[in-house]
Protein backbone atom coordinates (compact mmCIF):
# COMPACT_ATOMS: atom_id res chain seq x y z
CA UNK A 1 149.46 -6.94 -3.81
CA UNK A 2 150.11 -5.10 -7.07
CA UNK A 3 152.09 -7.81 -8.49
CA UNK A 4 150.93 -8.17 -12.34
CA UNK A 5 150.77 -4.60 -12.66
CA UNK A 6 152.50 -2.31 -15.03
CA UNK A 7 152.29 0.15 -17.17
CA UNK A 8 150.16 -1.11 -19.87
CA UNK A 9 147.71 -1.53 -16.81
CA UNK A 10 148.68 2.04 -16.17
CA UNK A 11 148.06 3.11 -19.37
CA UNK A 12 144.47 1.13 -19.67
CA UNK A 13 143.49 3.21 -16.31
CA UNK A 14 144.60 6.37 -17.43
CA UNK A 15 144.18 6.83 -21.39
CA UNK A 16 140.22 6.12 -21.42
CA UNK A 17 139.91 8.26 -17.93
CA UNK A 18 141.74 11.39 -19.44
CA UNK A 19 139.24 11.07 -22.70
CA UNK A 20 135.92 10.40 -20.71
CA UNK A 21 137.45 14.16 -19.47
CA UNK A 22 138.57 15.72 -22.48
CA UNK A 23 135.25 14.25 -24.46
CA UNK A 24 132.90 15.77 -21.56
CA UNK A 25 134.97 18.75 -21.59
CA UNK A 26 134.13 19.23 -25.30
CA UNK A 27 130.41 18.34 -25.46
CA UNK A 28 128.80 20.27 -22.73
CA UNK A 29 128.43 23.42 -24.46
CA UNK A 30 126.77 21.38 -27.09
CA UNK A 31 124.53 20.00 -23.96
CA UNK A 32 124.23 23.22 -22.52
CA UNK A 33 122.88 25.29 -25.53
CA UNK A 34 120.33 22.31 -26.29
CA UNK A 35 118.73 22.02 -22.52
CA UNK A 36 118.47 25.78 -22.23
CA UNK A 37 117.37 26.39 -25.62
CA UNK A 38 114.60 23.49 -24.68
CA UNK A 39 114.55 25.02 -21.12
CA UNK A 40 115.01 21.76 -19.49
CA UNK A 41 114.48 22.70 -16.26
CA UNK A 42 112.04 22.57 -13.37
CA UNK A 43 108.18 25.09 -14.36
CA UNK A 44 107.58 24.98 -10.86
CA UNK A 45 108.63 25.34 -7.73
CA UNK A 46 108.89 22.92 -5.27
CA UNK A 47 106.03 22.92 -3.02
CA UNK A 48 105.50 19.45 -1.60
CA UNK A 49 107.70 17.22 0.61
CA UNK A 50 107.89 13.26 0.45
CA UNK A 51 105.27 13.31 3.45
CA UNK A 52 102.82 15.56 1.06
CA UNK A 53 103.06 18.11 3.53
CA UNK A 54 104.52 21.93 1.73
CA UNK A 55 108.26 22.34 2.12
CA UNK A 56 108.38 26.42 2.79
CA UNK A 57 112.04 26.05 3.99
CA UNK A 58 113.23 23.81 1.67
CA UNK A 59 111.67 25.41 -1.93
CA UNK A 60 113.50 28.91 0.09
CA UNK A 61 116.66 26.69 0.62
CA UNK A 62 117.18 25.38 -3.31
CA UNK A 63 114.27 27.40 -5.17
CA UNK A 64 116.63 30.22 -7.05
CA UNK A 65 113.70 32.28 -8.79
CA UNK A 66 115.97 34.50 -10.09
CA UNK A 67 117.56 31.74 -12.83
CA UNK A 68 116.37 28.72 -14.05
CA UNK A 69 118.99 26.16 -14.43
CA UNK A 70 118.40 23.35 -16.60
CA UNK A 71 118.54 19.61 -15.31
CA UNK A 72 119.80 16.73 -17.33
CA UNK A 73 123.32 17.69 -16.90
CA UNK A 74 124.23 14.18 -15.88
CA UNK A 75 123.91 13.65 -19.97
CA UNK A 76 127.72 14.86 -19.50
CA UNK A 77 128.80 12.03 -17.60
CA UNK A 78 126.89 9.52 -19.67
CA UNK A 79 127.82 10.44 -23.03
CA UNK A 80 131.57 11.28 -21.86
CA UNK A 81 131.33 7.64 -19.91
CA UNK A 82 130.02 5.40 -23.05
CA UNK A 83 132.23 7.52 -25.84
CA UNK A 84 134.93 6.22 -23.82
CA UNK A 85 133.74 2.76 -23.35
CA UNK A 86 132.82 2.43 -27.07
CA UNK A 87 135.70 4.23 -28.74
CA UNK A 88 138.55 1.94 -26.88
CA UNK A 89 136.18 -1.05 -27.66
CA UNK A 90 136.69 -0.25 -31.12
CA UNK A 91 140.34 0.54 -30.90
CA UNK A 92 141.01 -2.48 -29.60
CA UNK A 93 139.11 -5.02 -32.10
CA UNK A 94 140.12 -2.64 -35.11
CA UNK A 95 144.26 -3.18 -33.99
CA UNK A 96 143.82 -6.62 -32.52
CA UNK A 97 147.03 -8.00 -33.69
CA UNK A 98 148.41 -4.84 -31.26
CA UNK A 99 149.29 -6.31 -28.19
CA UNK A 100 149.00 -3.15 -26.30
CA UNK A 101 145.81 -1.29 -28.04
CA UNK A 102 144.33 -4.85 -27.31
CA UNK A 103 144.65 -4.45 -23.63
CA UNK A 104 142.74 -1.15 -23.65
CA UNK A 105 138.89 -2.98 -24.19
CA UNK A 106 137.59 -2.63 -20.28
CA UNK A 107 134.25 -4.48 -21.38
CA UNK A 108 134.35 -7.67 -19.67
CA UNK A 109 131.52 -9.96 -18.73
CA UNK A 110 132.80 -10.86 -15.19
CA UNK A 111 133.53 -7.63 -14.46
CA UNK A 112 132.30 -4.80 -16.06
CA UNK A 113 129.25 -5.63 -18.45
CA UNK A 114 126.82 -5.57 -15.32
CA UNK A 115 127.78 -1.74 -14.18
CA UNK A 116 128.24 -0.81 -17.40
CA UNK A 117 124.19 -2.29 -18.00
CA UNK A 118 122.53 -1.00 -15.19
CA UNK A 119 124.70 2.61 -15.79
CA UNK A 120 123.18 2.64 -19.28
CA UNK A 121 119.66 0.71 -18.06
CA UNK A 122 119.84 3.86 -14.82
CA UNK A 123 120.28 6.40 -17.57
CA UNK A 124 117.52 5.60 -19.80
CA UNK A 125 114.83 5.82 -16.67
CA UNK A 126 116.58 9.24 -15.49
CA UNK A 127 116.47 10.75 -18.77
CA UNK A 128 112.29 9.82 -19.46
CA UNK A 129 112.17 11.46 -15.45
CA UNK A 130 114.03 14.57 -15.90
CA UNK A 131 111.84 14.92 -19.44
CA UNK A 132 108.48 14.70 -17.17
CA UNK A 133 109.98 17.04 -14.27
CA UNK A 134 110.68 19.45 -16.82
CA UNK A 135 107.07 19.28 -18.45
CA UNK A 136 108.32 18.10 -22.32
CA UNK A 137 106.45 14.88 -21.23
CA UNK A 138 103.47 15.13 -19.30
CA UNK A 139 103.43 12.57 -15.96
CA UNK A 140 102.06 14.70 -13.25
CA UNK A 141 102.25 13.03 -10.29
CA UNK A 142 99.82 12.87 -7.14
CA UNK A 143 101.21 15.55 -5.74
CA UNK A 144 100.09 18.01 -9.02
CA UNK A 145 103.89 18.07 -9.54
CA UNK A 146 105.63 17.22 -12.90
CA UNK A 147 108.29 13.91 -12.92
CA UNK A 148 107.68 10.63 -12.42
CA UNK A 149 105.67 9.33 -9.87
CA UNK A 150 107.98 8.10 -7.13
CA UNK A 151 106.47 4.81 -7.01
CA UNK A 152 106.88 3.97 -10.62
CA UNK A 153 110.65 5.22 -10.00
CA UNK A 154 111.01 2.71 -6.94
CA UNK A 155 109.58 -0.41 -9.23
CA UNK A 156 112.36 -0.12 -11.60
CA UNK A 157 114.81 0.69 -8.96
CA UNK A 158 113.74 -2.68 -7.36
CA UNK A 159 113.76 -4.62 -10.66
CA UNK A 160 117.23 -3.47 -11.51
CA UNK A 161 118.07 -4.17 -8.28
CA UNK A 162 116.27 -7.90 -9.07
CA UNK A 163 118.42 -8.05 -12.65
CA UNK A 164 121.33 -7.74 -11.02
CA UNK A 165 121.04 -9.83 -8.59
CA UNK A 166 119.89 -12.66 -11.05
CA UNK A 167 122.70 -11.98 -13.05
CA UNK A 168 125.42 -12.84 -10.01
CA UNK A 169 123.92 -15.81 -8.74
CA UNK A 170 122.85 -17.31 -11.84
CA UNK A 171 125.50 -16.03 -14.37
CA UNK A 172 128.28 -15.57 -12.21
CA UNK A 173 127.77 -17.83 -9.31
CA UNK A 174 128.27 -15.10 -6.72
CA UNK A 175 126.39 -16.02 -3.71
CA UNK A 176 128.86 -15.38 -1.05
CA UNK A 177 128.66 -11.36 1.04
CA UNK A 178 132.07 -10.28 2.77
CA UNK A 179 131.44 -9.73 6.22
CA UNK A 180 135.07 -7.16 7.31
CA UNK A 181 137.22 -8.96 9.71
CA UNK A 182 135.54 -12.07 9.26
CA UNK A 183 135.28 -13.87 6.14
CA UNK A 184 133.03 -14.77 3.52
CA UNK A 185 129.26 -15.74 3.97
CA UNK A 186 127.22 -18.09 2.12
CA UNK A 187 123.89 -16.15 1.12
CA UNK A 188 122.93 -17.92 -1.75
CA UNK A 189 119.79 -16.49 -3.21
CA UNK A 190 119.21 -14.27 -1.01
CA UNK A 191 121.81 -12.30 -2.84
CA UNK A 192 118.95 -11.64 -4.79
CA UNK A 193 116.81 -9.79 -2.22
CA UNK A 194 120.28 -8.48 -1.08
CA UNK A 195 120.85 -6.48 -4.40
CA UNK A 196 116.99 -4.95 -4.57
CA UNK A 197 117.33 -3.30 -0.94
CA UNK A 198 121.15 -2.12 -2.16
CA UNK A 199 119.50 -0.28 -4.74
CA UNK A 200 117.07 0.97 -3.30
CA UNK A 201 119.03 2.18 -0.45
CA UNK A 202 121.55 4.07 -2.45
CA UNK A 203 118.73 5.25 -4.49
CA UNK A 204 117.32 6.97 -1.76
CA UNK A 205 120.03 9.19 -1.49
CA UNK A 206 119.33 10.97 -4.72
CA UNK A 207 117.54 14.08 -2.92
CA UNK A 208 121.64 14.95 -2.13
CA UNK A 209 121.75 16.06 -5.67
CA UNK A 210 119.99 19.33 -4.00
CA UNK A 211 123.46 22.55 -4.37
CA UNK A 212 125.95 23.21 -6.94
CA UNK A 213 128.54 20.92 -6.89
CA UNK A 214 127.90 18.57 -4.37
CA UNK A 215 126.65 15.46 -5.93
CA UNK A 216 128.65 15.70 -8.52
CA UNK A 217 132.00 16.03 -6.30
CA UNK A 218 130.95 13.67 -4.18
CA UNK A 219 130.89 10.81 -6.51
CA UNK A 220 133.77 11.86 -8.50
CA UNK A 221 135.69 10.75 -4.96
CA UNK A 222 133.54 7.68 -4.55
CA UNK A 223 134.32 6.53 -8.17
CA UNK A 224 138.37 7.38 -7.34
CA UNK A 225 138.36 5.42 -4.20
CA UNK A 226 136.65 2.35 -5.54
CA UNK A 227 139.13 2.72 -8.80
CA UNK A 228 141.76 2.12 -6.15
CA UNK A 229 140.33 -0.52 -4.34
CA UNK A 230 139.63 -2.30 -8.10
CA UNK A 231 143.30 -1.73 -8.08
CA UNK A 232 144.18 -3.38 -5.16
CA UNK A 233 141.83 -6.43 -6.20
CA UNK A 234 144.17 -6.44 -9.48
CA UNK A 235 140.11 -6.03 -11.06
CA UNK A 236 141.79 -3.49 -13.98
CA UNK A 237 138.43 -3.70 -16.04
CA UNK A 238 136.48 -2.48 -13.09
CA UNK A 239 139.28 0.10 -12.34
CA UNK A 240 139.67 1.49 -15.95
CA UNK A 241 135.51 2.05 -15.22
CA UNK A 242 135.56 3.51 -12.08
CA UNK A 243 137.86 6.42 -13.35
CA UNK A 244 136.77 6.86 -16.71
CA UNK A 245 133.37 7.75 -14.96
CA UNK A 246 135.48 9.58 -12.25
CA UNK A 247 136.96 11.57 -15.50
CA UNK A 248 133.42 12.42 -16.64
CA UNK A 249 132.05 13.62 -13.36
CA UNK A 250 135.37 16.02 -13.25
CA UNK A 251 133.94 17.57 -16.61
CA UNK A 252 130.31 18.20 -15.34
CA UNK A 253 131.65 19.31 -11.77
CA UNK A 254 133.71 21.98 -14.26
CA UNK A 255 130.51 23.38 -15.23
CA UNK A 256 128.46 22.65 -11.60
CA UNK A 257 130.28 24.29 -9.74
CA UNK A 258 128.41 27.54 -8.27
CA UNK A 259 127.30 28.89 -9.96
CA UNK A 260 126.06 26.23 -11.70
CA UNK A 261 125.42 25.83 -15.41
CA UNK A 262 123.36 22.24 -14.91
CA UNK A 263 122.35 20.01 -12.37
CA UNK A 264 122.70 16.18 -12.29
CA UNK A 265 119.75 15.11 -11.90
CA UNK A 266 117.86 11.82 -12.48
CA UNK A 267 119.72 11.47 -15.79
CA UNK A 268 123.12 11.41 -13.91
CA UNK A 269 122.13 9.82 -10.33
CA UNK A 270 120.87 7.01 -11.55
CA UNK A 271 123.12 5.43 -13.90
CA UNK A 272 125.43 6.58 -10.60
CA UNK A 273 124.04 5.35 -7.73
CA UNK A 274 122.97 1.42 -9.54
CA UNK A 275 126.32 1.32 -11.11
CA UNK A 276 128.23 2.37 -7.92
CA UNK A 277 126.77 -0.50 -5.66
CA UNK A 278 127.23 -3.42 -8.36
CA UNK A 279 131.22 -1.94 -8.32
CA UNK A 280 131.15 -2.56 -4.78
CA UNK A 281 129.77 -6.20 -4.63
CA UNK A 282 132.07 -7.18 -7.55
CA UNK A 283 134.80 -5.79 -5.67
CA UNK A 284 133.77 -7.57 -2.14
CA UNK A 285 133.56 -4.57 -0.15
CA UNK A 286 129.35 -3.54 -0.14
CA UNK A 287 129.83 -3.85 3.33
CA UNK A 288 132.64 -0.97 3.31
CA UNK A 289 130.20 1.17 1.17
CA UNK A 290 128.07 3.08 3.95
CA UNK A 291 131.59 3.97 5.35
CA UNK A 292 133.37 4.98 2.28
CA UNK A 293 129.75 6.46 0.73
CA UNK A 294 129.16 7.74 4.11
CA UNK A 295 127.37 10.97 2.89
CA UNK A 296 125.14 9.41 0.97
CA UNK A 297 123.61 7.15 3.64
CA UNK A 298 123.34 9.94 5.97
CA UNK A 299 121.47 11.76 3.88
CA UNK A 300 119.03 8.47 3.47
CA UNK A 301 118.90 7.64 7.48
CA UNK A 302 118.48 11.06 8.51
CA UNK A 303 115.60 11.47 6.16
CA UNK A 304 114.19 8.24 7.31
CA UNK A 305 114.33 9.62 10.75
CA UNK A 306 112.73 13.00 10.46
CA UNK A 307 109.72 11.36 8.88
CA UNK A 308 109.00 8.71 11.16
CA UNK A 309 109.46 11.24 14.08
CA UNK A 310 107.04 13.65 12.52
CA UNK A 311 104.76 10.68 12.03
CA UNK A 312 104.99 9.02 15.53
CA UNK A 313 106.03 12.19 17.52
CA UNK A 314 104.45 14.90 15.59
CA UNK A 315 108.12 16.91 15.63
CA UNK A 316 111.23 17.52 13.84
CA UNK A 317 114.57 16.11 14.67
CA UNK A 318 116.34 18.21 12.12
CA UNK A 319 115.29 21.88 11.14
CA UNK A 320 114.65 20.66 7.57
CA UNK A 321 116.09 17.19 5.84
CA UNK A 322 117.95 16.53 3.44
CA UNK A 323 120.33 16.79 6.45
CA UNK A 324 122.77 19.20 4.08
CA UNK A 325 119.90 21.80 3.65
CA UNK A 326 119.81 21.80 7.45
CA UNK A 327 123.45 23.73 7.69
CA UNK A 328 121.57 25.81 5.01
CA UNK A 329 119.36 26.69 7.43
CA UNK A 330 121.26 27.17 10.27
CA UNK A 331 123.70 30.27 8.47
CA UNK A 332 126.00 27.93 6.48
CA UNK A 333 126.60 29.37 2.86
CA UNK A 334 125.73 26.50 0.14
CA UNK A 335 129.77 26.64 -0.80
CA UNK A 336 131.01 25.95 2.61
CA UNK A 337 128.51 23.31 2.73
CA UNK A 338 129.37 21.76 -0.48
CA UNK A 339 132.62 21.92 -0.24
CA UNK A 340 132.95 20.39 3.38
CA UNK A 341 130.90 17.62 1.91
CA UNK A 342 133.68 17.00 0.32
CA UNK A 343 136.34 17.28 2.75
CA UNK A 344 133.91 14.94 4.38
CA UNK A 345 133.69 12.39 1.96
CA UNK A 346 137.27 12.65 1.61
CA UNK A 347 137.72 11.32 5.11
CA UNK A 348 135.60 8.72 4.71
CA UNK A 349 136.81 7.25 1.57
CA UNK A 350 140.30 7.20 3.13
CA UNK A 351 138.98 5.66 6.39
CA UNK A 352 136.82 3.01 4.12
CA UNK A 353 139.91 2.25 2.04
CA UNK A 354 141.90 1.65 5.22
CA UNK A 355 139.47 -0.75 7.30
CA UNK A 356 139.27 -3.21 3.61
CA UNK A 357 143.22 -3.19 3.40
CA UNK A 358 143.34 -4.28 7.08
CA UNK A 359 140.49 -6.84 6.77
């Protein structure tokens, strides 16, 4: 299984994962005075739910009137992700004739040059989002509430998803879908299709991104565990990527955790979520990814499920979704809820990581 690997593989991994840290480390209080100096954050409080009808318990759940906290944090984890991308891209053409700075470029069309795309592609939509929601750019949306309108948000979530599914049938010929303990299945184009309800599946989970610390923690394990399992695949490009975003989510959790000094936000979910689920088609395991990113879906199906019921039955299932503001609700601080989230997610990575090894 890890045959072929040694420690210049080791060193690839961990060199560009420690400065993704160090870099993010270094350039958030640069971020920090600039998005409170701007006051990038929200001018109002959230009133509205998804449904249009108000959300009283949820703007007292995650409405703090007593500090405004700026959004666009995930700038941390973008900059801290591409400085690390570009500067060992550089290293290695500068010293070419160096054998072992020449092994540290991760950019690779078969594996990495999609997830590092739609990270990039995710990022540039968040940012113009997270400009709106905090009223520098003026899209109000139906709901007299400032961000992008949801449904312009779910067209390029869907033709991202579309991109990327173009690019792995018809670039890469990937039209087979791992089905655990049983093999590969032919799909064909309908890998296509596939890809557009991934994203917009994983997408849907961005309302998570709701207390200090938990998105950001949350992925930071997600990112690990599919590092290892690029690992295990002997996929080094993809594994070199997976922790030197893993690295820059450690420096904005630094600062995120309560209280904290930023929040993720569009800017930061985005390039996230798209980039997460092409890493786990690449690395055959999308069907592993509701397990491992267990969380995540939760938070989308339990959603799902209180508004249909409050649709068809005219009652609540949950006391309030997102399901984590629920335990809000219910007497849980926000800290023992974030940080059994990630105990959580822990225990799912682990249990992800060891139903692919057995299949």
């Amino acid at each position: 299984m890890f045959n072929q690997f040694n420690y210049i593989n080791i060193l690839k991994i961990l060199l560009p994962s420690i400065t993704a840290f160090i870099f993010g480390m270094l350039i958030t209080p640069i971020i920090a005075h600039y998005l409170y100096k701007y006051k990038v954050w929200k001018k109002k409080e959230r009133e509205i739910s998804i449904d249009g009808n108000t959300a009283t318990i949820t703007a007292n759940i995650l409405n703090d009137r007593e500090r405004n906290v700026p959004r666009m944090g995930g700038l941390v984890v973008v900059f801290a992700t591409l400085f690390s991308i570009i500067l060992f891209f550089i290293l290695s053409n500068i010293f070419e004739m160096n054998f072992i700075l020449q092994k540290f470029n991760f950019i690779s069309r078969n594996q990495t040059w999609l997830p590092i795309a739609v990270f990039i592609l995710g990022a540039m939509i968040g940012f113009i989002d997270d400009l709106a929601s905090a009223q520098i750019i003026n899209l109000k949306n139906k709901y007299q509430e400032y961000g992008m309108p949801l449904r312009y948000r779910l067209i390029f979530v869907s033709l991202f998803g579309l991109l990327s599914g173009y690019w792995f049938y018809f670039k890469l010929a990937f039209s087979t879908i791992h089905i655990p303990f049983y093999g590969d299945i032919m799909i064909g184009v309908l890998i296509i299709p596939f890809f557009i309800i991934l994203f917009l599946a994983i997408y849907g989970a961005s309302i998570i991104d709701g207390l200090d610390g938990l998105s950001g923690g949350i992925f930071a394990i997600l990112f690990g565990t599919y590092g290892l399992i690029s690992v295990i695949n002997n996929q080094i490009d993809i594994a070199t990527l997976c922790f030197v975003i893993a690295g820059a989510l450690l420096a904005f959790l630094w600062f995120n955790i309560p209280p904290a000094r930023f929040y993720l936000s569009e800017v930061g979910y985005m390039p996230l979520a798209f980039s997460l689920a092409v890493i786990a088609v690449i690395t055959n395991s999308v069907l592993f990814l509701p397990i491992i990113a267990f969380p995540l879906f939760a938070t989308v199906l339990t959603t799902i499920l209180q508004l249909l019921s409050k649709k068809i039955y005219k009652r609540k299932i949950f006391p309030v979704t997102p399901i984590h503001n629920s335990f809000v609700y219910i007497g849980w601080s926000k800290e023992k809820v974030v940080m059994r989230y990630w105990i959580l997610t822990m225990i799912c990575a682990l249990i992800g990581l060891s139903l692919y090894l057995i299949s």
